[in-house]
PDB file of N, CA and C in Angstrom:
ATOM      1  N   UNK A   1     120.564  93.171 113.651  1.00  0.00           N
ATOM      2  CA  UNK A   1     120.267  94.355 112.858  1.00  0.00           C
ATOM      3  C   UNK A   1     119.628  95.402 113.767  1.00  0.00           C
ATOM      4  N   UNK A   2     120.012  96.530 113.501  1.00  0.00           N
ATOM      5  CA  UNK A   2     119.908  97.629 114.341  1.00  0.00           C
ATOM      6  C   UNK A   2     118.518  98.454 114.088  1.00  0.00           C
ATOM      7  N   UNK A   3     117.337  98.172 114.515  1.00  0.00           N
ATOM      8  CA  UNK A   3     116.435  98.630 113.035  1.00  0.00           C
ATOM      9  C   UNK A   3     116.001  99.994 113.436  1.00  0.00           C
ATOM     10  N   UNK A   4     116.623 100.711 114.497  1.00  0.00           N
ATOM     11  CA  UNK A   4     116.144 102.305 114.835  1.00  0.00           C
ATOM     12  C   UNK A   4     117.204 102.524 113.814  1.00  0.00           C
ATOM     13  N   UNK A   5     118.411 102.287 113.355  1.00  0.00           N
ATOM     14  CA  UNK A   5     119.242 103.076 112.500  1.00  0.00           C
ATOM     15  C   UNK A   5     118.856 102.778 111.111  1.00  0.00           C
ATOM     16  N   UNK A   6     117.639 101.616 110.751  1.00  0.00           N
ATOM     17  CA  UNK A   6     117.238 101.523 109.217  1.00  0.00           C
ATOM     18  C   UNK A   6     115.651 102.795 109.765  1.00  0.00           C
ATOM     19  N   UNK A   7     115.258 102.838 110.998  1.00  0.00           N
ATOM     20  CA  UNK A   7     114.079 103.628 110.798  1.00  0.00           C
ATOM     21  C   UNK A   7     114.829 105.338 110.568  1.00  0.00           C
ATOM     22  N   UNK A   8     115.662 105.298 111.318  1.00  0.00           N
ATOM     23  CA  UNK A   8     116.293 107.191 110.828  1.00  0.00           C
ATOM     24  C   UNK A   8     116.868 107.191 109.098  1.00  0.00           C
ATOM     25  N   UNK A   9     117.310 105.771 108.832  1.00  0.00           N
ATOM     26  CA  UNK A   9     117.395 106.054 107.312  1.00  0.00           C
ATOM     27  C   UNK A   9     116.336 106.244 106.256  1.00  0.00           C
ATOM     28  N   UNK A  10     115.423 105.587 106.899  1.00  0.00           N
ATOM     29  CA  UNK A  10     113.887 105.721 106.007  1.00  0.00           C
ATOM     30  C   UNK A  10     113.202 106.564 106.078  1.00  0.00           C
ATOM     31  N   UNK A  11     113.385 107.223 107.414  1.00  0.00           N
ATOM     32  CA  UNK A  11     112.788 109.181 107.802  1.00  0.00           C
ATOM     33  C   UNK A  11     113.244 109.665 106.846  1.00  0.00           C
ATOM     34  N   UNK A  12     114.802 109.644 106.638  1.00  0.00           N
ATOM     35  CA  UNK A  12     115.698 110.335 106.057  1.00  0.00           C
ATOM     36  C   UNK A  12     115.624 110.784 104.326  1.00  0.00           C
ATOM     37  N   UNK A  13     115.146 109.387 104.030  1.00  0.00           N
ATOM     38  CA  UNK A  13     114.879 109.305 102.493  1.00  0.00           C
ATOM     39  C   UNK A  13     113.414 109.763 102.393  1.00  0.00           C
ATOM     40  N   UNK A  14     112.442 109.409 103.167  1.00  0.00           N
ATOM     41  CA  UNK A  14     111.397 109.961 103.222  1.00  0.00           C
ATOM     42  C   UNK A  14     111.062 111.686 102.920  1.00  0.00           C
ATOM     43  N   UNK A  15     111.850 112.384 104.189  1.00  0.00           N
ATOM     44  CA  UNK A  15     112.252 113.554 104.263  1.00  0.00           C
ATOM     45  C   UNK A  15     112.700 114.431 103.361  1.00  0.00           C
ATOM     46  N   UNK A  16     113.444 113.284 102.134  1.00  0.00           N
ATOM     47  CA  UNK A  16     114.453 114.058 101.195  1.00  0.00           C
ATOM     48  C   UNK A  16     113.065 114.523  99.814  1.00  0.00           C
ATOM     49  N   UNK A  17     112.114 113.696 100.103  1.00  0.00           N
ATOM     50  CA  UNK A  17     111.484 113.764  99.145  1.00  0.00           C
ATOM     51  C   UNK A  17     110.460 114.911  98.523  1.00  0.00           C
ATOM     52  N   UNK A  18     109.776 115.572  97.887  1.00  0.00           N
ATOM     53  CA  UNK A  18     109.270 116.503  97.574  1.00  0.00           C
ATOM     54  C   UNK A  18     107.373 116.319  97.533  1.00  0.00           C
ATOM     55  N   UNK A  19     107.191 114.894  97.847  1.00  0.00           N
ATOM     56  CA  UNK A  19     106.055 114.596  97.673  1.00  0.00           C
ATOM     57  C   UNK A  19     105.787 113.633  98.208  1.00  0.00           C
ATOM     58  N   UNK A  20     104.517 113.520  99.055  1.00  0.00           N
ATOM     59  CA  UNK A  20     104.214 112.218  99.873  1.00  0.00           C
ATOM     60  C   UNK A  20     102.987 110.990  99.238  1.00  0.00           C
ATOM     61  N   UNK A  21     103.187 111.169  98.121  1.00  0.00           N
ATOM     62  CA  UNK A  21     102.192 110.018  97.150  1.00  0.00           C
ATOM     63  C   UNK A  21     103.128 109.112  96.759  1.00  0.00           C
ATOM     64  N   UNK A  22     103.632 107.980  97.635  1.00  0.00           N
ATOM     65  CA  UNK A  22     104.690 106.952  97.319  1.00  0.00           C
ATOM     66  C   UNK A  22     104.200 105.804  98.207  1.00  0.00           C
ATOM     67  N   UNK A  23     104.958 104.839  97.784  1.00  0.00           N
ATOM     68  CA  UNK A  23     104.814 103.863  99.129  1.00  0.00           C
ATOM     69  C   UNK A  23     105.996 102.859  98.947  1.00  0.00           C
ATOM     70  N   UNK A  24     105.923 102.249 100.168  1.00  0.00           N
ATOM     71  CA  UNK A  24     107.302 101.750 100.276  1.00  0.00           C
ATOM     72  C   UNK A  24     107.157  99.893 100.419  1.00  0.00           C
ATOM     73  N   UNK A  25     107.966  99.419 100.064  1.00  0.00           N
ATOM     74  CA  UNK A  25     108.352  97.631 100.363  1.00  0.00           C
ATOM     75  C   UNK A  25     109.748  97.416 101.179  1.00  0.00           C
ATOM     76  N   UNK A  26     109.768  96.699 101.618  1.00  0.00           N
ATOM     77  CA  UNK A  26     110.379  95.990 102.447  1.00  0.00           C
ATOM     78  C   UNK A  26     110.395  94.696 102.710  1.00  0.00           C
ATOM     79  N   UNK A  27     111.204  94.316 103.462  1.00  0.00           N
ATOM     80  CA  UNK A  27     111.821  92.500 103.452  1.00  0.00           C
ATOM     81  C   UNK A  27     110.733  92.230 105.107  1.00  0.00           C
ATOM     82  N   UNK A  28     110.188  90.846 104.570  1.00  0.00           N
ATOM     83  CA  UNK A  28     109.688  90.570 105.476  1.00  0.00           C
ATOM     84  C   UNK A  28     110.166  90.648 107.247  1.00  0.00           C
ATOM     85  N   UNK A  29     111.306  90.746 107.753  1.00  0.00           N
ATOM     86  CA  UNK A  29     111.651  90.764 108.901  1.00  0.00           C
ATOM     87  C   UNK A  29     111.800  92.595 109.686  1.00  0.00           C
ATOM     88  N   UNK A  30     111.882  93.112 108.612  1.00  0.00           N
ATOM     89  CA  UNK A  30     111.585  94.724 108.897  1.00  0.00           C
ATOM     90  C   UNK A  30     110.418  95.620 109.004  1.00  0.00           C
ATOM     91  N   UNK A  31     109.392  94.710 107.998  1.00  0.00           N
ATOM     92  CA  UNK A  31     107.901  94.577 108.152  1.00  0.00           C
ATOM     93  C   UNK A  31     107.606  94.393 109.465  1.00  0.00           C
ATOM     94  N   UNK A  32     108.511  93.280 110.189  1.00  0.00           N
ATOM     95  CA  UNK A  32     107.352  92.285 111.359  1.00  0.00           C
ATOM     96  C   UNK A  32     108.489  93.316 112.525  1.00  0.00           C
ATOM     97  N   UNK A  33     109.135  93.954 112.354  1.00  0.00           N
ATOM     98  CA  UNK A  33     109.785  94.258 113.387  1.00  0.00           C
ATOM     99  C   UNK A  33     109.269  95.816 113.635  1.00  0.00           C
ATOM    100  N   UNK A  34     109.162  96.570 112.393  1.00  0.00           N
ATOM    101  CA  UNK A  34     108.539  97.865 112.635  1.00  0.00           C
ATOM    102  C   UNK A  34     106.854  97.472 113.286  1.00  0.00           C
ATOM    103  N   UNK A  35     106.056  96.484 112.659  1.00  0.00           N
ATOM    104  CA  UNK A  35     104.627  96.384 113.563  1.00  0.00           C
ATOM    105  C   UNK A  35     105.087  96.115 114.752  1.00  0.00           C
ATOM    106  N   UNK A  36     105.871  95.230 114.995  1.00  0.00           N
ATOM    107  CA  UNK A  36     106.358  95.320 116.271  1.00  0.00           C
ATOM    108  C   UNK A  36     106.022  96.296 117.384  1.00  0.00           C
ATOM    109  N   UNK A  37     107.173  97.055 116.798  1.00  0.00           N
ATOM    110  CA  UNK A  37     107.278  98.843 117.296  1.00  0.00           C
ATOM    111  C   UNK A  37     105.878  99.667 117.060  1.00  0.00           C
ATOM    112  N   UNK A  38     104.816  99.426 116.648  1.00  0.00           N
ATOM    113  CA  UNK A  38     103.978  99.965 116.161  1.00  0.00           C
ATOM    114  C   UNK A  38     103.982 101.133 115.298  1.00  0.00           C
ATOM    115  N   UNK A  39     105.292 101.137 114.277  1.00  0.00           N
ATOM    116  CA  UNK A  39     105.232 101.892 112.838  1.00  0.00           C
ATOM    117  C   UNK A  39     104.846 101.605 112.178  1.00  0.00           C
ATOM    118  N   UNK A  40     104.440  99.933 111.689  1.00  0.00           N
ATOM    119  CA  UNK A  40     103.537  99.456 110.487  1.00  0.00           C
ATOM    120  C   UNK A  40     102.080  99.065 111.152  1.00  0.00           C
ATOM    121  N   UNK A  41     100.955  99.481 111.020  1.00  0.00           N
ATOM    122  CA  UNK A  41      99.600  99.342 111.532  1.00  0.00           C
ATOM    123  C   UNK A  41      98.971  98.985 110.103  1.00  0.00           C
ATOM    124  N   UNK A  42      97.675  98.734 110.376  1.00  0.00           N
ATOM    125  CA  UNK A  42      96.569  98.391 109.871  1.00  0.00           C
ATOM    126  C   UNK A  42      96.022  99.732 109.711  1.00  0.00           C
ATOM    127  N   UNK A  43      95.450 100.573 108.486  1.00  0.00           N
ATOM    128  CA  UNK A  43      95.077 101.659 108.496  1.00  0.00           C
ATOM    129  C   UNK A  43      93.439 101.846 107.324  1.00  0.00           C
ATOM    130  N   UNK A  44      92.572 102.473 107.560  1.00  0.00           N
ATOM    131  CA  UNK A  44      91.790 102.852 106.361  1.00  0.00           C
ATOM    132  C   UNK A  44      91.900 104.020 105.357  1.00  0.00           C
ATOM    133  N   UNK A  45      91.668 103.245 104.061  1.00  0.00           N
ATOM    134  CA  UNK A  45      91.718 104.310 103.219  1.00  0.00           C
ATOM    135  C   UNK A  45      90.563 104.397 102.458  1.00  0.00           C
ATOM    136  N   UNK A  46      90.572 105.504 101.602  1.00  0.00           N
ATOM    137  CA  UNK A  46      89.786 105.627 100.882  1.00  0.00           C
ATOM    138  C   UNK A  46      89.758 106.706  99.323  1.00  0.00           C
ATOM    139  N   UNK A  47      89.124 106.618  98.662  1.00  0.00           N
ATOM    140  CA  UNK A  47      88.886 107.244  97.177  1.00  0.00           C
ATOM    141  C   UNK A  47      89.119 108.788  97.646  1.00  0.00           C
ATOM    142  N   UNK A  48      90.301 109.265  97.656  1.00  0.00           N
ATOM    143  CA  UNK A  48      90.255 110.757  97.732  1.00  0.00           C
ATOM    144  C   UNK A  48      89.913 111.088  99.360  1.00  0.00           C
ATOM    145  N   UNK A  49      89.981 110.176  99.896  1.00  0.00           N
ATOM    146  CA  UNK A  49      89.149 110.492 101.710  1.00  0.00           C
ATOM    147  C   UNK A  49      87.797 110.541 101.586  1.00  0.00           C
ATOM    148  N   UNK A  50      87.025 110.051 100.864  1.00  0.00           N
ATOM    149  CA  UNK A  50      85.760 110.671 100.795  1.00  0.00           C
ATOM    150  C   UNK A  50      84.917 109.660 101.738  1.00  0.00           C
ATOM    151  N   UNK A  51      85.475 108.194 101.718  1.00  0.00           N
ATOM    152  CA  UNK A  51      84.777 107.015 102.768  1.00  0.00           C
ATOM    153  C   UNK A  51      84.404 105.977 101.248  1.00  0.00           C
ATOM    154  N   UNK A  52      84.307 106.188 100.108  1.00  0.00           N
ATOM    155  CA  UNK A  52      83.771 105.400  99.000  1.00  0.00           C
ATOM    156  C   UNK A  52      85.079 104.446  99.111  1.00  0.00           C
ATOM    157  N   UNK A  53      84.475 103.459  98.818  1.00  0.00           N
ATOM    158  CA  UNK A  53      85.496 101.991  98.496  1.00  0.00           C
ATOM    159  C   UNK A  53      86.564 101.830  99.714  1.00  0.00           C
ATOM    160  N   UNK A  54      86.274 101.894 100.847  1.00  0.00           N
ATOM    161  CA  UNK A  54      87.582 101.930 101.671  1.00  0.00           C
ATOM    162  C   UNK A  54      88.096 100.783 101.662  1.00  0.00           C
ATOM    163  N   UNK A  55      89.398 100.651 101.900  1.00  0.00           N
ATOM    164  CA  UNK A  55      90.146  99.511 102.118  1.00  0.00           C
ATOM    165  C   UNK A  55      91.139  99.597 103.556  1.00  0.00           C
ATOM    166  N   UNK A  56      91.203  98.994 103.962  1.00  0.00           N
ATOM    167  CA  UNK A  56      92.268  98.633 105.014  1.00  0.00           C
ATOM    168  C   UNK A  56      93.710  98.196 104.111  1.00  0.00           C
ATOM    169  N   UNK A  57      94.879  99.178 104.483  1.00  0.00           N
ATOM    170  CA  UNK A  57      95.978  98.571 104.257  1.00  0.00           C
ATOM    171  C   UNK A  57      97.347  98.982 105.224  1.00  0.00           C
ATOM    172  N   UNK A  58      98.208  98.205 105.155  1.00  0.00           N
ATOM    173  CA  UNK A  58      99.341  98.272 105.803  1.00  0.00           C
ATOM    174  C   UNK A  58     100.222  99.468 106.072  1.00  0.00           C
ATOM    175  N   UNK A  59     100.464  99.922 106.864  1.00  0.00           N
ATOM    176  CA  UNK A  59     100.786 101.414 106.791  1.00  0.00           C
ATOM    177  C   UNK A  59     102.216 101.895 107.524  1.00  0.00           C
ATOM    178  N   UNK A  60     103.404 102.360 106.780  1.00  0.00           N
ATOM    179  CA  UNK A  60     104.377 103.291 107.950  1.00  0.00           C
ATOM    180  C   UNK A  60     103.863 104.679 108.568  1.00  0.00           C
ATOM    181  N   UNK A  61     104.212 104.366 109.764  1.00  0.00           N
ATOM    182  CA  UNK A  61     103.663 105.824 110.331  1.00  0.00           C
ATOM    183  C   UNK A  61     102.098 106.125 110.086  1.00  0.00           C
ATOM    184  N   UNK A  62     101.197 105.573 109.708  1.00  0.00           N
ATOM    185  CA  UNK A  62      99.659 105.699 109.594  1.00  0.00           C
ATOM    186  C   UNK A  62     100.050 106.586 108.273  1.00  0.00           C
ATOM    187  N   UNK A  63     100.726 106.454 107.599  1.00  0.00           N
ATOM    188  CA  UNK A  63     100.865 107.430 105.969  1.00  0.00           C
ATOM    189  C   UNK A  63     101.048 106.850 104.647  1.00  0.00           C
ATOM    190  N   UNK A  64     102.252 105.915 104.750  1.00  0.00           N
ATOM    191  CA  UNK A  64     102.751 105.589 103.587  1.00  0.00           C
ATOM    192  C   UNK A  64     102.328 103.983 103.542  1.00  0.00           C
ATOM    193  N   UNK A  65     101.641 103.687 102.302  1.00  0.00           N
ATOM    194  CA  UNK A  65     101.181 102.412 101.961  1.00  0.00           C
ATOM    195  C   UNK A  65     102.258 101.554 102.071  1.00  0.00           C
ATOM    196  N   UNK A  66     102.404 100.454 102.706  1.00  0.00           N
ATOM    197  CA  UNK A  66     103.737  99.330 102.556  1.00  0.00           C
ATOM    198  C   UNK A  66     103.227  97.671 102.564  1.00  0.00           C
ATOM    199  N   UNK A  67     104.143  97.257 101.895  1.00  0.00           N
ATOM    200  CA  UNK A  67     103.907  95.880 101.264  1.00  0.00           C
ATOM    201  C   UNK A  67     105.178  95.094 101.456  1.00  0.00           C
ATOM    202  N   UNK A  68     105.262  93.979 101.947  1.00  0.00           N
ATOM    203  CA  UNK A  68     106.398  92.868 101.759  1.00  0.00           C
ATOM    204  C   UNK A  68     107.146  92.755 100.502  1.00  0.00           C
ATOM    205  N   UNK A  69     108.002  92.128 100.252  1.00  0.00           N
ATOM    206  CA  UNK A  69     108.530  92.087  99.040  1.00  0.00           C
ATOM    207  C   UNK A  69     109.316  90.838  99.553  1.00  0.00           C
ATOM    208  N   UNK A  70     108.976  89.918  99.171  1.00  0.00           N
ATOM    209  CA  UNK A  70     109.948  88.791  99.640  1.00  0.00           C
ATOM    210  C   UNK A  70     111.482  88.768  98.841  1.00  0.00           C
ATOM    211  N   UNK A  71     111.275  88.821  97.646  1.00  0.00           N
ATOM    212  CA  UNK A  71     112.774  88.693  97.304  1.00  0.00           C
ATOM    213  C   UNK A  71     113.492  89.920  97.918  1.00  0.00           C
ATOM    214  N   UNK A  72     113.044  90.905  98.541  1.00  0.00           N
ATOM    215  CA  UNK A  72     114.433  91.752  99.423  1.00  0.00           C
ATOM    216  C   UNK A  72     114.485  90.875 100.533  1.00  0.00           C
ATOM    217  N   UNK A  73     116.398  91.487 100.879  1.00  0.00           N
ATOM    218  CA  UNK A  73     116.896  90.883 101.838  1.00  0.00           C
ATOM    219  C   UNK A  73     116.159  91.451 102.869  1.00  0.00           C
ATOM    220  N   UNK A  74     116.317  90.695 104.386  1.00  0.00           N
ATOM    221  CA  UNK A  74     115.166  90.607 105.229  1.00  0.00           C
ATOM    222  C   UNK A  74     115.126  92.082 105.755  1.00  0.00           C
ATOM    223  N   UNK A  75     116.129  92.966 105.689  1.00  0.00           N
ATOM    224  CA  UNK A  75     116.039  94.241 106.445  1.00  0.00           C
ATOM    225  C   UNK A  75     116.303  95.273 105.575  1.00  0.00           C
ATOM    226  N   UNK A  76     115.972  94.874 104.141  1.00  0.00           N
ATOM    227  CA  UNK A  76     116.005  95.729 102.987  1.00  0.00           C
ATOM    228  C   UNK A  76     114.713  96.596 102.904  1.00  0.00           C
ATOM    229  N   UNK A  77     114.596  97.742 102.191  1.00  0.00           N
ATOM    230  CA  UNK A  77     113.661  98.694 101.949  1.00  0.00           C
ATOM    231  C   UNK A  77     113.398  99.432 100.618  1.00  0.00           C
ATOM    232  N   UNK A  78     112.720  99.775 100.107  1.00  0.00           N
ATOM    233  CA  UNK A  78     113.142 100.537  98.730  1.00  0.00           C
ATOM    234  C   UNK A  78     111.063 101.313  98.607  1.00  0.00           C
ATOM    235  N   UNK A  79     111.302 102.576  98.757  1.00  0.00           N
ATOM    236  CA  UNK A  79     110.588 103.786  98.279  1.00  0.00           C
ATOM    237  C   UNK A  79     110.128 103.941  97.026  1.00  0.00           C
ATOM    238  N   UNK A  80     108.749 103.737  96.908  1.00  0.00           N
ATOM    239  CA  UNK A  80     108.452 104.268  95.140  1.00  0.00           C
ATOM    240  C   UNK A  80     108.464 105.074  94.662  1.00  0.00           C
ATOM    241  N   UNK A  81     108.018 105.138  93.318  1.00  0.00           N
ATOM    242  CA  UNK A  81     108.319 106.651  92.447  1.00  0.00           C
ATOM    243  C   UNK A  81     107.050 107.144  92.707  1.00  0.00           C
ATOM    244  N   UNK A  82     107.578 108.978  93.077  1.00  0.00           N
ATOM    245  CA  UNK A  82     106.154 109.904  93.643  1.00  0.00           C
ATOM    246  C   UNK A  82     104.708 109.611  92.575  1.00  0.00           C
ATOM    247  N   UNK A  83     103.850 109.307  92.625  1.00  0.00           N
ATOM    248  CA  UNK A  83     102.920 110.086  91.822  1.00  0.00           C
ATOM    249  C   UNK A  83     102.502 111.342  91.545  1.00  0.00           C
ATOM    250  N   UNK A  84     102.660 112.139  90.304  1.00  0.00           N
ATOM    251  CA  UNK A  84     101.919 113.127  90.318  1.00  0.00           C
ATOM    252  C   UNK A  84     100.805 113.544  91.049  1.00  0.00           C
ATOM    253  N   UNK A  85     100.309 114.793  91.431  1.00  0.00           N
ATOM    254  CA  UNK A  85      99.308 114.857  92.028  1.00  0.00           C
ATOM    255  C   UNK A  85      98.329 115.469  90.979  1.00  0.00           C
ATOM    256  N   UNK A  86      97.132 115.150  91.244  1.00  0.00           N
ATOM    257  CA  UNK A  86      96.110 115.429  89.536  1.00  0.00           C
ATOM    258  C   UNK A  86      95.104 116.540  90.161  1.00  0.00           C
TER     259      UNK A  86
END
């Protein structure tokens, strides 16, 4: 599997989008191959940025929250629905 041509597809869909309050899942072997590459890191977050409640979570590009999904196939991906912004 070619995974620079699943990372220009995931720019791509990324790109298409109108809003960056989403996050994405993926199949465990696209997970371990983008940290690999150092696109999925370890990142902090927090309540609005403010530093209250931070959490460490998994990150594309230091932006978009991402999580395993075992039942996708191993080099599968799928983007969530935007959240409003409040």
């Amino acid at each position: 599997m070619d995974v620079r041509e699943i990372v220009k597809s995931l720019d791509s869909e990324i790109a298409a989008r109108t809003s960056d309050r989403f996050g994405i899942k993926m199949g465990y072997a696209l997970m371990k191959a983008l940290a690999e590459d150092g696109l999925v890191t370890l990142e902090k977050f927090s309540i609005m940025g403010s530093g209250v409640f931070e959490h460490e979570l998994l990150t594309y590009k230091r932006k978009y929250a991402v999580t395993i999904d075992y039942d996708m196939a191993d080099y599968d991906f799928a983007l969530g629905v935007a959240r409003p912004q409040m």
